[in-house]
N, C-alpha and C. Protein backbone atom coordinates (compact mmCIF):
# COMPACT_ATOMS: atom_id res chain seq x y z
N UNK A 1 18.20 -6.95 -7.04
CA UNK A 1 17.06 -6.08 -7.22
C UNK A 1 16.48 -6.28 -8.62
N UNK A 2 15.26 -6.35 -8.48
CA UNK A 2 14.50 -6.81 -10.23
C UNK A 2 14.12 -5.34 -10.66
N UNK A 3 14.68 -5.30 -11.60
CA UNK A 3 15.34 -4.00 -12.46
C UNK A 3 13.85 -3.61 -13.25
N UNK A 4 12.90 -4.65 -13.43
CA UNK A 4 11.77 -4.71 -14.52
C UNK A 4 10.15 -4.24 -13.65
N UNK A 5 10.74 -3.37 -12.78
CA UNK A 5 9.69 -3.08 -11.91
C UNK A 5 10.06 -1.64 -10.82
N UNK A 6 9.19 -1.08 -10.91
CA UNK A 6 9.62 0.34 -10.08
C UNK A 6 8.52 0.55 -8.83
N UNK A 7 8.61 0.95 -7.26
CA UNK A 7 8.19 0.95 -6.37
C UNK A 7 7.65 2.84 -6.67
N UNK A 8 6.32 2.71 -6.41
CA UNK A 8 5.64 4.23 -6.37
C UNK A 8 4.57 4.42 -5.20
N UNK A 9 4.57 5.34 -4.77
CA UNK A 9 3.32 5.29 -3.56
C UNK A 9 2.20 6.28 -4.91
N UNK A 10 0.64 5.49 -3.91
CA UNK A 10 -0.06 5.81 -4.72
C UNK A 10 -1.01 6.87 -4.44
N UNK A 11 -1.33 7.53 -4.46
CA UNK A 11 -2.72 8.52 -3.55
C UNK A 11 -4.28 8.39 -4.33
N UNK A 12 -5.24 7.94 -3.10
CA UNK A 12 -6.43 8.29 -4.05
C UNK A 12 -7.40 8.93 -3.30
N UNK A 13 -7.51 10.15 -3.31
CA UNK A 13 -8.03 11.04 -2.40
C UNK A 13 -9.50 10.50 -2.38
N UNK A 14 -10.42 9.96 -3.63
CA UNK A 14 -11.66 9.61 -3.50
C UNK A 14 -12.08 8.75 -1.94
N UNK A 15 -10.97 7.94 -1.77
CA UNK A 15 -11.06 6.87 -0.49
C UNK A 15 -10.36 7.48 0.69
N UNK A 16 -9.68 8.35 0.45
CA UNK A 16 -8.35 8.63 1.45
C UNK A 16 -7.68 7.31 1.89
N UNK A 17 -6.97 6.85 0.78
CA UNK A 17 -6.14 5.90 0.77
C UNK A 17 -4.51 6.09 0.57
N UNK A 18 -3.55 5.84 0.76
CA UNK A 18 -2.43 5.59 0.11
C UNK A 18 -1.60 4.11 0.07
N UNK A 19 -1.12 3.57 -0.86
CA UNK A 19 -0.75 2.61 -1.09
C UNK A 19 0.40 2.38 -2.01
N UNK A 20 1.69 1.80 -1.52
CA UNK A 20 2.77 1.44 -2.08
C UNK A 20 2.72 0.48 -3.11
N UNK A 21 2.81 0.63 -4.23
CA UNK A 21 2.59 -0.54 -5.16
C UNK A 21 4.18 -1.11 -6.27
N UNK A 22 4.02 -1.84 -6.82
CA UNK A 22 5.85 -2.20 -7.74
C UNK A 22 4.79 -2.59 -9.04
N UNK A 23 4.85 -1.00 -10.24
CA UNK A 23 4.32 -1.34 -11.24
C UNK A 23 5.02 -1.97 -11.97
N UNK A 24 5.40 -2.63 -13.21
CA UNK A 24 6.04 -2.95 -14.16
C UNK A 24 6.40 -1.72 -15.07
N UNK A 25 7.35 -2.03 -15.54
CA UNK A 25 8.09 -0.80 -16.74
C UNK A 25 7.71 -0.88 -17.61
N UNK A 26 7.31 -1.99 -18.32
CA UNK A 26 7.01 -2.14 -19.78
C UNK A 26 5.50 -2.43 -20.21
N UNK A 27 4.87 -2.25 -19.15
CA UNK A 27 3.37 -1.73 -19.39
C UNK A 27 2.74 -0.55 -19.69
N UNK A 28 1.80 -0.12 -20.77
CA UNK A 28 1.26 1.04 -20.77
C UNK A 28 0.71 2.14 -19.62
N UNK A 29 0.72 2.55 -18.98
CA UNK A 29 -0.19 3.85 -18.04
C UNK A 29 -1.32 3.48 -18.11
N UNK A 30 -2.05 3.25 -19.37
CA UNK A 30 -3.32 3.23 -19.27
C UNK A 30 -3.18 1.39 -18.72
N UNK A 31 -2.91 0.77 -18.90
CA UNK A 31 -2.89 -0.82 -18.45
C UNK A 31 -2.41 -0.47 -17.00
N UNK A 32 -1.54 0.13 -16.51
CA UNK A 32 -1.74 0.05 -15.17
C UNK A 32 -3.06 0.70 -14.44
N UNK A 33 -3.33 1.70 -14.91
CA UNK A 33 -4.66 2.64 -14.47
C UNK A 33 -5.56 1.69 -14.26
N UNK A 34 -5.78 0.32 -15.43
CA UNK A 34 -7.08 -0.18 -15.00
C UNK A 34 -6.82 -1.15 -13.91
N UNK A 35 -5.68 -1.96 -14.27
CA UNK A 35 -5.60 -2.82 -12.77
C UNK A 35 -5.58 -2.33 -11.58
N UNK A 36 -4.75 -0.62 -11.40
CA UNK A 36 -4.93 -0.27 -10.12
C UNK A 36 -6.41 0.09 -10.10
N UNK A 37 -7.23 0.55 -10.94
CA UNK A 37 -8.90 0.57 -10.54
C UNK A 37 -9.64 -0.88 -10.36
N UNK A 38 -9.17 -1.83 -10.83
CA UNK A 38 -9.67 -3.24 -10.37
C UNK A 38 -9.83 -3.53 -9.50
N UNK A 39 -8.05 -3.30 -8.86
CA UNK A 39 -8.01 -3.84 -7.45
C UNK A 39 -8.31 -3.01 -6.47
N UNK A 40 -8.55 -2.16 -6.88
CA UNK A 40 -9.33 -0.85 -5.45
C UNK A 40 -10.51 -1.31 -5.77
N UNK A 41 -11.12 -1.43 -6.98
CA UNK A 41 -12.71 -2.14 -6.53
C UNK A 41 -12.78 -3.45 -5.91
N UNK A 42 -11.93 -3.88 -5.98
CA UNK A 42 -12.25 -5.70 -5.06
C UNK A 42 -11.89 -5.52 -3.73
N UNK A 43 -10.91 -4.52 -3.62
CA UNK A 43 -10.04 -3.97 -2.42
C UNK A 43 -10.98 -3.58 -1.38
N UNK A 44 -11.89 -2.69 -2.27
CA UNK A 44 -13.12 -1.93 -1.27
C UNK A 44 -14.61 -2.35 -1.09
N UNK A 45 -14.27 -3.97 -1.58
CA UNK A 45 -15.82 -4.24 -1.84
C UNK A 45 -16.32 -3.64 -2.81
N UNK A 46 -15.68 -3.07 -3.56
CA UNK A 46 -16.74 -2.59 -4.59
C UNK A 46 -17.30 -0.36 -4.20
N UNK A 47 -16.57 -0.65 -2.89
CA UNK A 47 -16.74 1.07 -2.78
C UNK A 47 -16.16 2.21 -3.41
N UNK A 48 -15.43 1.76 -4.20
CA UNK A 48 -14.66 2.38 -5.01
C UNK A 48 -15.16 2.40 -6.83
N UNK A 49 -15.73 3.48 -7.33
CA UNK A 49 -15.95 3.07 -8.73
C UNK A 49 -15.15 3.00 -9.46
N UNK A 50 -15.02 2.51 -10.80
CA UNK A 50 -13.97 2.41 -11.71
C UNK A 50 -14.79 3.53 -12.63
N UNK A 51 -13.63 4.68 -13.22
CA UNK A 51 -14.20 6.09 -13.61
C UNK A 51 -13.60 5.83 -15.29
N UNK A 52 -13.99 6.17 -16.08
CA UNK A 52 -13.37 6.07 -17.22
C UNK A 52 -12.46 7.36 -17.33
N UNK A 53 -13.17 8.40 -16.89
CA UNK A 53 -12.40 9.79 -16.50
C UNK A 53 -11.04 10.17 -15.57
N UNK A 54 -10.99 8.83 -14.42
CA UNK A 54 -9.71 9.04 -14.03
C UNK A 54 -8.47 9.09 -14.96
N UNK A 55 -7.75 9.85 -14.16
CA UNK A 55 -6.13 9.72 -14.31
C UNK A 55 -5.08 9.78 -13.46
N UNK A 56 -3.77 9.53 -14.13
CA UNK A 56 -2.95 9.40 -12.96
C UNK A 56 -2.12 10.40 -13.03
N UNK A 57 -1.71 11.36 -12.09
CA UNK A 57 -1.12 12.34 -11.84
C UNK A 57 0.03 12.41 -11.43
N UNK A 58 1.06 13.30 -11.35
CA UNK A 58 2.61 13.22 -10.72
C UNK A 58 1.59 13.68 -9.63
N UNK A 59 1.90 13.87 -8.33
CA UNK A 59 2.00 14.45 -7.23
C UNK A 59 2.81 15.50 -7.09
N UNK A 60 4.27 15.64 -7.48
CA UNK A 60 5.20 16.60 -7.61
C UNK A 60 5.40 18.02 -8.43
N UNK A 61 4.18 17.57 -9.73
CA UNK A 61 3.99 18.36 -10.90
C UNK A 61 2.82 18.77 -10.98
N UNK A 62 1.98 17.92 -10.89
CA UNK A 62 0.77 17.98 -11.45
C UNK A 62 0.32 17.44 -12.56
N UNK A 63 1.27 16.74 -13.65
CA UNK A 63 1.49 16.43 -14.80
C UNK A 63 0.47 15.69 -14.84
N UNK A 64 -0.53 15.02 -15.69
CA UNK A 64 -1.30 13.76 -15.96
C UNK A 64 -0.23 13.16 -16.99
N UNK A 65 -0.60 11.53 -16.80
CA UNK A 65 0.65 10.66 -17.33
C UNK A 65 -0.18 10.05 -18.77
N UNK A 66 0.23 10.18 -19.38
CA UNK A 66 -0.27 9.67 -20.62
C UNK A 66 -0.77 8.17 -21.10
N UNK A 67 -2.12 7.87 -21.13
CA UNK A 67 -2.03 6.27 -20.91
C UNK A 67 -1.29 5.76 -22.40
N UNK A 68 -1.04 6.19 -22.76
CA UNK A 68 -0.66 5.44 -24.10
C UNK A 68 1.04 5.25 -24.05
N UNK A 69 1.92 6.04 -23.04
CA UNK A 69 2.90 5.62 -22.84
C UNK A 69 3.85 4.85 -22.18
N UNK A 70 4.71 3.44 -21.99
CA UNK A 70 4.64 3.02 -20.76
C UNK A 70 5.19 3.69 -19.76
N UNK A 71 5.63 2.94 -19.10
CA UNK A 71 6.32 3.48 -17.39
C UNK A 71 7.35 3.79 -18.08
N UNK A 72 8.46 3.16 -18.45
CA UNK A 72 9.79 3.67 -18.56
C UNK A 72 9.64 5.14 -19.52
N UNK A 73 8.87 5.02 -20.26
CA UNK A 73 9.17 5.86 -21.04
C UNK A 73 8.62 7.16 -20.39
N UNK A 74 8.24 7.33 -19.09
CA UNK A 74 7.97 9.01 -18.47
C UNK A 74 8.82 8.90 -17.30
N UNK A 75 8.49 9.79 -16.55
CA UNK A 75 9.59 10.54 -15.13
C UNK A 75 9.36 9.43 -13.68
N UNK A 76 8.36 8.58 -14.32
CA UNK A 76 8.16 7.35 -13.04
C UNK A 76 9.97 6.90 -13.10
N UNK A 77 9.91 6.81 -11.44
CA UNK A 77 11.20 6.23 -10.76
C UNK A 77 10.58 5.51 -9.75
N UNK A 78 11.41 4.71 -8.68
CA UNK A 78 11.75 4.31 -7.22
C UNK A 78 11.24 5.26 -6.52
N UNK A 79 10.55 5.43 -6.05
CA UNK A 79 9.96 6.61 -4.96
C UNK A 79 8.83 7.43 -5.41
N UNK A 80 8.52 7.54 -6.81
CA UNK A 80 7.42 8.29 -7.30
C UNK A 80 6.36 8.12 -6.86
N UNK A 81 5.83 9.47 -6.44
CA UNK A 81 4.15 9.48 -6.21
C UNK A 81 3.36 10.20 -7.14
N UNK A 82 2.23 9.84 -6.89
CA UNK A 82 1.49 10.02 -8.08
C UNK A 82 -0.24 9.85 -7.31
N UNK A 83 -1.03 9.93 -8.08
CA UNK A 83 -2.50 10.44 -7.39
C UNK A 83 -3.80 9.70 -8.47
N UNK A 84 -4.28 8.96 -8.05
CA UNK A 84 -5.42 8.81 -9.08
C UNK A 84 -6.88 9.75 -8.63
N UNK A 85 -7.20 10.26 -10.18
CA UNK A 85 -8.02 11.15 -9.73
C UNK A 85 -9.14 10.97 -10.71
């Protein structure tokens, strides 16, 4: 099992989408935020905007995740969901 990567489902209510993704650990929040907004815009043709205002949310908490911190360093695990909003 590659230890340098964590499996999270994703929610984005704008599309009513959900999607399983394997972020990396040692990337910032905010560096994942934009690739997952990249690839939902190429994903959707382009139906999807990229918001400067989104964020990414626990699902469980409500928490918004801090882009300036990476993955390892917050409550992201194996199974975490979370919400872009």
């Amino acid at each position: 099992m590659n230890k340098n990567k964590i499996l999270i489902e994703l929610e984005i209510p704008l599309i009513e989408k959900k999607y399983d993704l394997f972020i990396p650990i040692n990337k910032k929040i905010g560096t994942i935020k934009k690739l997952i907004e990249n690839s939902l815009s190429d994903l959707t043709g382009n139906d999807y905007e990229i918001r400067e205002d989104a964020n990414l949310y626990s699902k469980d908490t409500g928490e918004i995740y801090d882009v300036n911190k990476t993955v390892k360093d917050t409550d992201l695990q194996n199974g975490s969901r979370i919400i872009l909003l």
